[in-house]
C-alpha atoms as a PDB file:
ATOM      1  CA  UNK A   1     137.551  85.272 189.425  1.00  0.00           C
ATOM      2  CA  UNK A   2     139.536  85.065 186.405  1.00  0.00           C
ATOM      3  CA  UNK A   3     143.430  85.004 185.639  1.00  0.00           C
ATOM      4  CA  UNK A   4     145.351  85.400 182.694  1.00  0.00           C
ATOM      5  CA  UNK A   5     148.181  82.917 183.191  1.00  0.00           C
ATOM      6  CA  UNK A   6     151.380  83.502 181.045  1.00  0.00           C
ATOM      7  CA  UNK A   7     154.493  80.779 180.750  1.00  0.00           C
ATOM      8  CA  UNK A   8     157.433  81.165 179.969  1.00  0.00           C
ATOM      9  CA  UNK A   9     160.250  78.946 179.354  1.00  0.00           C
ATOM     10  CA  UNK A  10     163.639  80.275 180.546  1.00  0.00           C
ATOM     11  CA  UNK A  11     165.074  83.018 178.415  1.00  0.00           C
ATOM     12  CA  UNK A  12     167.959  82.904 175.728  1.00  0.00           C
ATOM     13  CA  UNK A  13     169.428  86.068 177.077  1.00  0.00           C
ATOM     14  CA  UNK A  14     168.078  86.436 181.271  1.00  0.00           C
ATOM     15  CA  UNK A  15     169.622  89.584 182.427  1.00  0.00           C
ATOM     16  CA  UNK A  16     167.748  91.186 179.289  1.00  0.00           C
ATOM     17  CA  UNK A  17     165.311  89.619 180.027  1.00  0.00           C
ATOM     18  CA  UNK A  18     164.990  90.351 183.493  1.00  0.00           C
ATOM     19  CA  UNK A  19     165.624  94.066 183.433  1.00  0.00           C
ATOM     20  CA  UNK A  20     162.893  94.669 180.930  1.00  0.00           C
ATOM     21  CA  UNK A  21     160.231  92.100 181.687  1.00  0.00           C
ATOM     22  CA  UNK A  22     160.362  93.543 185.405  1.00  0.00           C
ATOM     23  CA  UNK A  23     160.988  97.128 184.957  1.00  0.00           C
ATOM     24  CA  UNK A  24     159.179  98.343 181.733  1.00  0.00           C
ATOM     25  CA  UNK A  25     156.522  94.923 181.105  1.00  0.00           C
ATOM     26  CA  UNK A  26     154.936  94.117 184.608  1.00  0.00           C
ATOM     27  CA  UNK A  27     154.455  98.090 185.272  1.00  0.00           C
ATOM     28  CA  UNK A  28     152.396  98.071 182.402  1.00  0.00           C
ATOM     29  CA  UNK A  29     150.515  95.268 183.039  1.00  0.00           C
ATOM     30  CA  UNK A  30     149.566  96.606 186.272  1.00  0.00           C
ATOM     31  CA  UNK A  31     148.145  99.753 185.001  1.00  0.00           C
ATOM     32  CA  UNK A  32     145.697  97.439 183.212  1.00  0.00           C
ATOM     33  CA  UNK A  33     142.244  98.541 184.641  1.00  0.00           C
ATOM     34  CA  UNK A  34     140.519  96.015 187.019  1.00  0.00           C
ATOM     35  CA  UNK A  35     143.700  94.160 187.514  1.00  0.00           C
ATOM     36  CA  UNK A  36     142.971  93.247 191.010  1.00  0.00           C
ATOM     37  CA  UNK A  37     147.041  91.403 191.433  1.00  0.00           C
ATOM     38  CA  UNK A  38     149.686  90.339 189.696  1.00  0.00           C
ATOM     39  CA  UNK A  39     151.956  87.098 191.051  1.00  0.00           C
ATOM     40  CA  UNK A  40     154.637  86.050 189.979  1.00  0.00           C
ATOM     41  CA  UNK A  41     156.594  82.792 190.307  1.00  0.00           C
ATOM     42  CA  UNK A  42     159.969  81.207 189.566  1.00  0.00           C
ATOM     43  CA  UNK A  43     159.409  77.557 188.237  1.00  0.00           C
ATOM     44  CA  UNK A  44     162.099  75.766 190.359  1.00  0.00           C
ATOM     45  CA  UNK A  45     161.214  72.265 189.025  1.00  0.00           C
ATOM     46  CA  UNK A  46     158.980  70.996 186.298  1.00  0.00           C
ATOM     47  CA  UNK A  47     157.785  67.020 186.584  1.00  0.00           C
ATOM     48  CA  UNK A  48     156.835  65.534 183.143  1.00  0.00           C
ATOM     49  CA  UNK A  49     157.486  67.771 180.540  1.00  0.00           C
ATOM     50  CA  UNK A  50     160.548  68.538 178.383  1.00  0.00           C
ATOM     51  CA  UNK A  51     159.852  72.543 178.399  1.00  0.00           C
ATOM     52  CA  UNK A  52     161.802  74.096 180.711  1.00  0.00           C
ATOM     53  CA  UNK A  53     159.905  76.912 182.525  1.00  0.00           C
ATOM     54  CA  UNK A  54     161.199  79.871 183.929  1.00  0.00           C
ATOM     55  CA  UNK A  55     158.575  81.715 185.243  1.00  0.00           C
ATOM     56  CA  UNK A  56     154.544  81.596 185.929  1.00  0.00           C
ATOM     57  CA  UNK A  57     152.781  85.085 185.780  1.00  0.00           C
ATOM     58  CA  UNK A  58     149.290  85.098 187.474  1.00  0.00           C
ATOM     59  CA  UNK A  59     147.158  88.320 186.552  1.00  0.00           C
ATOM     60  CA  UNK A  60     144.081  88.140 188.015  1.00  0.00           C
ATOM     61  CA  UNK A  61     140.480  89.870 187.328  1.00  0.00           C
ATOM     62  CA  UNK A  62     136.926  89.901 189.050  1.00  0.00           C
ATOM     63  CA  UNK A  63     135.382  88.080 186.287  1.00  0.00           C
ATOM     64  CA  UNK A  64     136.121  86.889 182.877  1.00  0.00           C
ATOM     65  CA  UNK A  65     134.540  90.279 181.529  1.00  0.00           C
ATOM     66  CA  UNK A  66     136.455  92.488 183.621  1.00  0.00           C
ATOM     67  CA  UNK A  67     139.368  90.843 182.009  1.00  0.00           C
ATOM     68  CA  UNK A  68     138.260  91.262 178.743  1.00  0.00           C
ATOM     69  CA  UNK A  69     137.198  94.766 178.575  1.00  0.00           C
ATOM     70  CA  UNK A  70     140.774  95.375 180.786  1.00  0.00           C
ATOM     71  CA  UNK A  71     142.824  94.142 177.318  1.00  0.00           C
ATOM     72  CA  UNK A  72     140.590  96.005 175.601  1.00  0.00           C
ATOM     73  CA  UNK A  73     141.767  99.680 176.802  1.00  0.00           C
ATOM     74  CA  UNK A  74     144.805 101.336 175.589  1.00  0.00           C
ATOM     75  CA  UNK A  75     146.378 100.042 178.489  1.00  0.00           C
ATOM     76  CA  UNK A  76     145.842  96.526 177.802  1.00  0.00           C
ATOM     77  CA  UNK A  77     146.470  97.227 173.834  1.00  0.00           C
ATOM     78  CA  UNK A  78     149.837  98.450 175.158  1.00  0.00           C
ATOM     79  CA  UNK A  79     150.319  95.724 176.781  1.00  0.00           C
ATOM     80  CA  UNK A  80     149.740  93.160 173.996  1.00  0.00           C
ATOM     81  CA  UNK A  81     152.167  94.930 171.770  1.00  0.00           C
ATOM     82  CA  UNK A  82     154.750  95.102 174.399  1.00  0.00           C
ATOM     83  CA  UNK A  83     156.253  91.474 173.756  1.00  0.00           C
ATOM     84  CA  UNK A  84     157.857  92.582 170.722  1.00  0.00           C
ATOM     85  CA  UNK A  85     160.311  94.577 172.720  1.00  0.00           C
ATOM     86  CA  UNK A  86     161.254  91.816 174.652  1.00  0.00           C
ATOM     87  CA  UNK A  87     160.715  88.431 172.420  1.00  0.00           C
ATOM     88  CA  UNK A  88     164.411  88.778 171.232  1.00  0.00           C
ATOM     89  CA  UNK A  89     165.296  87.811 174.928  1.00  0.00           C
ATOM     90  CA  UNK A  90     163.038  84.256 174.622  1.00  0.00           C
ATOM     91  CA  UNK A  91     163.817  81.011 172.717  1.00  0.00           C
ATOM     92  CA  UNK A  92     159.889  81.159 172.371  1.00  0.00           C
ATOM     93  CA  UNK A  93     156.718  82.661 172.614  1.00  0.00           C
ATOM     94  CA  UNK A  94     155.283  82.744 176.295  1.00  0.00           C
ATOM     95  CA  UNK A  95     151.979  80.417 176.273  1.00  0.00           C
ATOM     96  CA  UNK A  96     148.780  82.131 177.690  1.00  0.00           C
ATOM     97  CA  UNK A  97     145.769  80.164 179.166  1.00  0.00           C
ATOM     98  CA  UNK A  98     142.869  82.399 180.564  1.00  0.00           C
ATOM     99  CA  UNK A  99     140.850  80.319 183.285  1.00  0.00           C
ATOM    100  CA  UNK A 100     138.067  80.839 185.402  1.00  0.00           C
END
């Protein structure tokens, strides 16, 4: 299995935020193809680090290539350009790890 994992640290402007990320972003993601799920978690405490982190999204593949020919559709082009609609709403950039 792999996972995209995506953190970010708690938004400038939330209810933006929220209403976008949830109702326009995480659709999209899911039409990714061979997404097999898509969790997501609320960071309620962080030990030993100064970020403070809002959420953890865990989008999860078969394998590694599944993942990578997933971005590589129009769905997963779409979204990769979708942040710009919503960066305005972060203090920063979410940070993306992909793990096996």
């Amino acid at each position: 299995m792999a996972k995209m994992i995506v953190l970010y640290e708690q938004p400038k402007n939330l209810e933006a935020f929220e209403n976008y990320y949830f109702d326009v972003h995480i659709p999209l993601v899911q039409q990714i193809p061979g997404v097999q799920s898509v969790s997501i978690h609320r960071v309620k405490q962080s030990l030993y680090t100064d970020r403070e982190l809002y959420l953890v999204v865990e989008i999860a593949f078969e394998h590694l290539e599944a993942l990578n020919q997933g971005m590589a559709t129009a769905e997963g082009e779409a979204v990769q350009n979708d942040p710009q609609n919503f960066i305005a709403f972060l203090h920063s950039p979410p940070a993306i790890y992909i793990v096996e």
